[in-house]
N, C-alpha and C. Protein backbone atom coordinates (compact mmCIF):
# COMPACT_ATOMS: atom_id res chain seq x y z
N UNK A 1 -24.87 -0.21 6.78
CA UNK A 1 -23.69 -0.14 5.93
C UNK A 1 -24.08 -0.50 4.51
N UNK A 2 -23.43 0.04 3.81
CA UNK A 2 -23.74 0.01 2.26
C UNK A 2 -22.95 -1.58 1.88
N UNK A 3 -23.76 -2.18 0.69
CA UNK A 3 -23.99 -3.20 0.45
C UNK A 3 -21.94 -3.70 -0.26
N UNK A 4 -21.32 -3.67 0.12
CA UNK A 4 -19.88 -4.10 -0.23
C UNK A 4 -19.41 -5.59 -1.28
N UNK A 5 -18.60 -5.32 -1.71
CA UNK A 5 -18.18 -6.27 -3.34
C UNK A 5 -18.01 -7.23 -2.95
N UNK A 6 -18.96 -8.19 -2.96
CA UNK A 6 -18.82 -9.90 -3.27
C UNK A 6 -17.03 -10.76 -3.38
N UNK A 7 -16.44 -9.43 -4.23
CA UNK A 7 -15.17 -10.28 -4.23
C UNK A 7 -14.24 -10.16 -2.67
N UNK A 8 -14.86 -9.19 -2.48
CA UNK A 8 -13.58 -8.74 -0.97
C UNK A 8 -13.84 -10.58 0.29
N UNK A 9 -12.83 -10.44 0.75
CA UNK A 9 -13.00 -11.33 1.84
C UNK A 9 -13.92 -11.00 2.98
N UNK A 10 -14.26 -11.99 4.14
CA UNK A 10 -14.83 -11.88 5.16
C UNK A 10 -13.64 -10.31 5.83
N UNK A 11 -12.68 -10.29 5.83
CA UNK A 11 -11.80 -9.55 6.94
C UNK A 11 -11.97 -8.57 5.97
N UNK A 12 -12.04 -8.26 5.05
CA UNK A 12 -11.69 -7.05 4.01
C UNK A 12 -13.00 -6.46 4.12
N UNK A 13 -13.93 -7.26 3.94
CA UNK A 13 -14.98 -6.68 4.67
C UNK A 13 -15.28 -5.74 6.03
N UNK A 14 -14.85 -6.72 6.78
CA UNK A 14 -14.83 -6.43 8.30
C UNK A 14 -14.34 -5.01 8.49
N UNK A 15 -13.34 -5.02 8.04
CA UNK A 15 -12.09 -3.73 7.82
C UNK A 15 -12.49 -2.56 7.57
N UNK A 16 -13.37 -2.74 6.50
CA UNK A 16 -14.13 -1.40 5.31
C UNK A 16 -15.21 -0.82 6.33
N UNK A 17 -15.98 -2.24 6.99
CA UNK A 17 -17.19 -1.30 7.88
C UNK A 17 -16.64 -1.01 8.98
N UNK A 18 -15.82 -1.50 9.32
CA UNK A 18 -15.12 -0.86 10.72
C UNK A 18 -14.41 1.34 10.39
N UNK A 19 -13.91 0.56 9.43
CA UNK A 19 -13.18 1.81 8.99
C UNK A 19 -14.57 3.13 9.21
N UNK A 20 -15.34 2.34 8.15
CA UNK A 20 -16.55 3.73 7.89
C UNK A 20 -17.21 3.68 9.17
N UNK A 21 -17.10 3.34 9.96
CA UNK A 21 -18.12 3.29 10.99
C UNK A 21 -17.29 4.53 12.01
N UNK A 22 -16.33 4.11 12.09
CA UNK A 22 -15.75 4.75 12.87
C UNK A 22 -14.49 6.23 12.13
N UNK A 23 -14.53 6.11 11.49
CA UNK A 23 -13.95 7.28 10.54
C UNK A 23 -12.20 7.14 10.60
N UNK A 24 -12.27 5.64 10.68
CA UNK A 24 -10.56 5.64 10.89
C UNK A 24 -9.81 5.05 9.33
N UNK A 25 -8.85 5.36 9.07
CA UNK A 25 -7.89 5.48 7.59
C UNK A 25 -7.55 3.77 7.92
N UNK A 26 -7.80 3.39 6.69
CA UNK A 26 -7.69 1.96 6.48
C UNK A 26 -6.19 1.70 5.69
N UNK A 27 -5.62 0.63 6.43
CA UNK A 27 -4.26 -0.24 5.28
C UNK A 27 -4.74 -0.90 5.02
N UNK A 28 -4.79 -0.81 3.42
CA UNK A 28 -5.49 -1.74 2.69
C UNK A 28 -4.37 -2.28 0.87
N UNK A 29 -3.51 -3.11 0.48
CA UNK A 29 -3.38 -3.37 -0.59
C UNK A 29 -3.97 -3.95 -1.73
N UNK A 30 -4.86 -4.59 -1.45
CA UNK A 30 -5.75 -5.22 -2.32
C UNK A 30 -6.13 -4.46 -3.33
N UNK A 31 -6.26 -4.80 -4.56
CA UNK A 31 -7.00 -3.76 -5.18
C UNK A 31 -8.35 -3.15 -5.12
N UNK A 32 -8.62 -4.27 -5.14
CA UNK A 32 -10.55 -4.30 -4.90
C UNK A 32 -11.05 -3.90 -3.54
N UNK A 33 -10.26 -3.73 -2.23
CA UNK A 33 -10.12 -3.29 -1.33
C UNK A 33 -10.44 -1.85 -1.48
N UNK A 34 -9.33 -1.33 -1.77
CA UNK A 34 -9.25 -0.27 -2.46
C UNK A 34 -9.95 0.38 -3.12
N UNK A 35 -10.65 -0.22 -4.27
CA UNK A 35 -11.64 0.53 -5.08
C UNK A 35 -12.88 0.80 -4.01
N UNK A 36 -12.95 -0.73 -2.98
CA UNK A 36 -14.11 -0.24 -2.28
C UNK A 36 -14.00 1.01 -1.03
N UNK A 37 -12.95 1.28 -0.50
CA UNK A 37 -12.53 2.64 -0.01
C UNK A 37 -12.63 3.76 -0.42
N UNK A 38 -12.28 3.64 -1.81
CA UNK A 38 -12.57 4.91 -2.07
C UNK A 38 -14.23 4.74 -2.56
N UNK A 39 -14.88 3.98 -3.40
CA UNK A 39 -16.42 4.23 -3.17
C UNK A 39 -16.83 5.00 -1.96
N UNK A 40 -16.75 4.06 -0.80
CA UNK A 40 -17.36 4.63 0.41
C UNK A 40 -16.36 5.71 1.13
N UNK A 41 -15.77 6.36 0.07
CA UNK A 41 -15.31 7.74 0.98
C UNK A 41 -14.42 7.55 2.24
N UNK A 42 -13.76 5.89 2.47
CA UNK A 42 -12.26 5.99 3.25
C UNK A 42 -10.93 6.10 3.10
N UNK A 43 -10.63 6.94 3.79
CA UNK A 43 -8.74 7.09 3.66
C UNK A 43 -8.71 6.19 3.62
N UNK A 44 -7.54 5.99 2.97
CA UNK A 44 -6.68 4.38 2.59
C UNK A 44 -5.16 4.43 2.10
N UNK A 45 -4.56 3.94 3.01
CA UNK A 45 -3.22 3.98 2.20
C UNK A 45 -2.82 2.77 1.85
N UNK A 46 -1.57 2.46 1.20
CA UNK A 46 -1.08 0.63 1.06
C UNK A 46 0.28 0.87 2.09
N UNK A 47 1.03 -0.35 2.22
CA UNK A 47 1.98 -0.67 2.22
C UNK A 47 3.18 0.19 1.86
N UNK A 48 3.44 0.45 1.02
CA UNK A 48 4.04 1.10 -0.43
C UNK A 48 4.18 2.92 0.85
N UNK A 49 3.18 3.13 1.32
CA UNK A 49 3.15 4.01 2.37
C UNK A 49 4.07 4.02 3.06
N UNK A 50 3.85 3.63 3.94
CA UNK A 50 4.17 3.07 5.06
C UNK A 50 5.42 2.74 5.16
N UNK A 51 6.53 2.22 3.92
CA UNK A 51 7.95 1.86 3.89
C UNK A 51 8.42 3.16 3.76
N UNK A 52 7.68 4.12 2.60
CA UNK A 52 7.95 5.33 2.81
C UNK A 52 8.34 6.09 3.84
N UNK A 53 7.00 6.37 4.33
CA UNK A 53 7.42 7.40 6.05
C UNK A 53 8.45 6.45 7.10
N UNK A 54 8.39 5.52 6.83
CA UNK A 54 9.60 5.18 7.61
C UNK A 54 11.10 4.80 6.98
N UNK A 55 11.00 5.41 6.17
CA UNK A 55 12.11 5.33 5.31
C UNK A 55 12.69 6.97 5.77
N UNK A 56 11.54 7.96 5.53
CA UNK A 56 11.55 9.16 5.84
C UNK A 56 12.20 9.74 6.77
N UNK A 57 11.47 9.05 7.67
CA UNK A 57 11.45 9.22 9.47
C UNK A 57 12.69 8.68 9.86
N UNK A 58 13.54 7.70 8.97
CA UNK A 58 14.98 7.26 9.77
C UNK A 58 14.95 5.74 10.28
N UNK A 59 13.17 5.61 10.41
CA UNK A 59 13.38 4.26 10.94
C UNK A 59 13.66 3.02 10.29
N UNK A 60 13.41 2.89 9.12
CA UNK A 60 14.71 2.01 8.12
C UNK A 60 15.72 3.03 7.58
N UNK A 61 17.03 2.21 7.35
CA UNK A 61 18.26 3.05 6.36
C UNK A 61 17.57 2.50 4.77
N UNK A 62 16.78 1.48 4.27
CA UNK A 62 16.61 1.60 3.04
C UNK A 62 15.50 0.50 2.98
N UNK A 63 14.65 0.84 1.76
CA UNK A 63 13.34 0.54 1.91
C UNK A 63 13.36 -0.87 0.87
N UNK A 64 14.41 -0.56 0.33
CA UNK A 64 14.33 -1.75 -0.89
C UNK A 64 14.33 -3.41 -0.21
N UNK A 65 15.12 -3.02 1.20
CA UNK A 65 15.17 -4.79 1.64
C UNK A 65 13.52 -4.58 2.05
N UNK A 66 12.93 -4.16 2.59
CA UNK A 66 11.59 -4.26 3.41
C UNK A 66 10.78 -4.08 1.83
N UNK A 67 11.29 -4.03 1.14
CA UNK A 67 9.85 -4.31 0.00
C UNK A 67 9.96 -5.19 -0.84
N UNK A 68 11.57 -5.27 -0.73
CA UNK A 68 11.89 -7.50 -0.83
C UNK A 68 11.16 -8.21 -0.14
N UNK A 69 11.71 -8.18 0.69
CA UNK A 69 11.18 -8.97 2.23
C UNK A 69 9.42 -9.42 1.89
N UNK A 70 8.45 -8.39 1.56
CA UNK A 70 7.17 -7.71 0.83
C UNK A 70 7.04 -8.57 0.31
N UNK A 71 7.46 -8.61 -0.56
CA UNK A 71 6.96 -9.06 -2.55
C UNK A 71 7.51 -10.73 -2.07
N UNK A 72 8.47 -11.15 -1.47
CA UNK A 72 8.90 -12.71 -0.81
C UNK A 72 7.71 -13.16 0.05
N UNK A 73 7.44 -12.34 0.81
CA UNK A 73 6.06 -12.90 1.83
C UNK A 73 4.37 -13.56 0.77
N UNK A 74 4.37 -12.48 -0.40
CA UNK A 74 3.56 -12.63 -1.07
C UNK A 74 2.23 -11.78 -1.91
N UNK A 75 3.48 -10.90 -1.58
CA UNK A 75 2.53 -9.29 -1.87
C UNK A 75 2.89 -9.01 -3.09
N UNK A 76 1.79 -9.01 -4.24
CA UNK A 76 2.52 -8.68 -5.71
C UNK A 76 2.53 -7.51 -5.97
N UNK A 77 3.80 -6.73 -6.77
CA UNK A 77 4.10 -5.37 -7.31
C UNK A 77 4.51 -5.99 -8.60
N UNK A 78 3.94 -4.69 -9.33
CA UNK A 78 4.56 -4.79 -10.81
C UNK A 78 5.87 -4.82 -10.90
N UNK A 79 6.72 -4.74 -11.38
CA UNK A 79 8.06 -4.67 -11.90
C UNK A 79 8.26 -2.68 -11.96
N UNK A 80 6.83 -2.41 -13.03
CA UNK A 80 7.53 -1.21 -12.74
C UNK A 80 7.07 -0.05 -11.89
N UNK A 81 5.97 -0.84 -11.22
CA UNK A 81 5.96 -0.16 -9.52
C UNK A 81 7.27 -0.36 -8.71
N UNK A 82 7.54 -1.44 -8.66
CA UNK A 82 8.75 -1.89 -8.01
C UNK A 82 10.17 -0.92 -8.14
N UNK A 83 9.88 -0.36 -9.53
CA UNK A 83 11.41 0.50 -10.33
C UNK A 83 10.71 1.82 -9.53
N UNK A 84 9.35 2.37 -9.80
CA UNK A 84 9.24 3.42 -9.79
C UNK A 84 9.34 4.31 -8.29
N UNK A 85 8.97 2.92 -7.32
CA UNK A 85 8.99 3.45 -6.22
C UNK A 85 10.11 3.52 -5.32
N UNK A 86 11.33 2.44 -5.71
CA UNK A 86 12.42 2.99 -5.43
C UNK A 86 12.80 3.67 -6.03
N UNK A 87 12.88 4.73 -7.21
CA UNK A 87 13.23 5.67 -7.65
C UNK A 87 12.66 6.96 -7.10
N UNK A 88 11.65 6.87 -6.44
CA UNK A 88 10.59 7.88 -5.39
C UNK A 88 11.38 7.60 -4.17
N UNK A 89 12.02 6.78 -3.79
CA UNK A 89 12.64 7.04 -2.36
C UNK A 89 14.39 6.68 -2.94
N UNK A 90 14.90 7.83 -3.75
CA UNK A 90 16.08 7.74 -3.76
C UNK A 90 16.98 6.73 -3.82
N UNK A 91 16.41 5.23 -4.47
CA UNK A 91 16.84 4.03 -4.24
C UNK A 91 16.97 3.15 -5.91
N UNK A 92 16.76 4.01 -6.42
CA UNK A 92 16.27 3.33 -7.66
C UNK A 92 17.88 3.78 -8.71
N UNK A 93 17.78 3.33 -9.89
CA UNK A 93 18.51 3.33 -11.14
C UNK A 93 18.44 4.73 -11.21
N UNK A 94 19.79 5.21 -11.67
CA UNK A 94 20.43 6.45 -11.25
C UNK A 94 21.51 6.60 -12.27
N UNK A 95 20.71 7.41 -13.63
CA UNK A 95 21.06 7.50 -14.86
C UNK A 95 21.92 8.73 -14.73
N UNK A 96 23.29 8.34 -15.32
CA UNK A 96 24.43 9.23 -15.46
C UNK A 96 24.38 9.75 -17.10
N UNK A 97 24.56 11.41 -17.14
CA UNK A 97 24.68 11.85 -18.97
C UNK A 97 25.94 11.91 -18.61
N UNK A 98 26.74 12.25 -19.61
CA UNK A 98 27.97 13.06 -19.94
C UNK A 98 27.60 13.95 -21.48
């Protein structure tokens, strides 16, 4: 396995060579996680995913409590990730012209 970033954790580690070893799509939010996924050429999705397709799919009615719930547990989003992605799932600020 190729030599992986000093900053990642023991499990973030673990994760990345598991992933490449076996060719399976990694959940990963971290950033640095991330950057190292895509180096070594693994699917990767976040979180941010994942509320999606099941937002999609029916299995939540709305994604905004589950990405409260998220960001309360200890998962940081920008503010205007936070705007942008409920505005990507129909949930967001909902500007009226006349």
């Amino acid at each position: 396995m190729e030599q992986l970033s000093g900053k990642l954790n023991l499990g973030e580690r673990e994760a990345l060579a598991l992933a490449k070893e076996i060719g399976a799509a990694l959940l990963v939010d971290e950033r640095e996680a991330r950057t190292e996924a895509l180096r070594l050429g693994i699917y990767h999705f976040g979180s941010l995913k994942i509320i999606k397709e099941a937002k999609d799919h029916g299995i939540i009615p709305e994604a905004k409590p589950v990405l409260d719930e998220l960001i309360a547990s200890g998962t940081y989003l920008s503010d205007i990730l936070y705007k942008e992605f409920l505005r990507e799932v129909g949930e967001g600020d909902i500007l009226v012209t006349q």
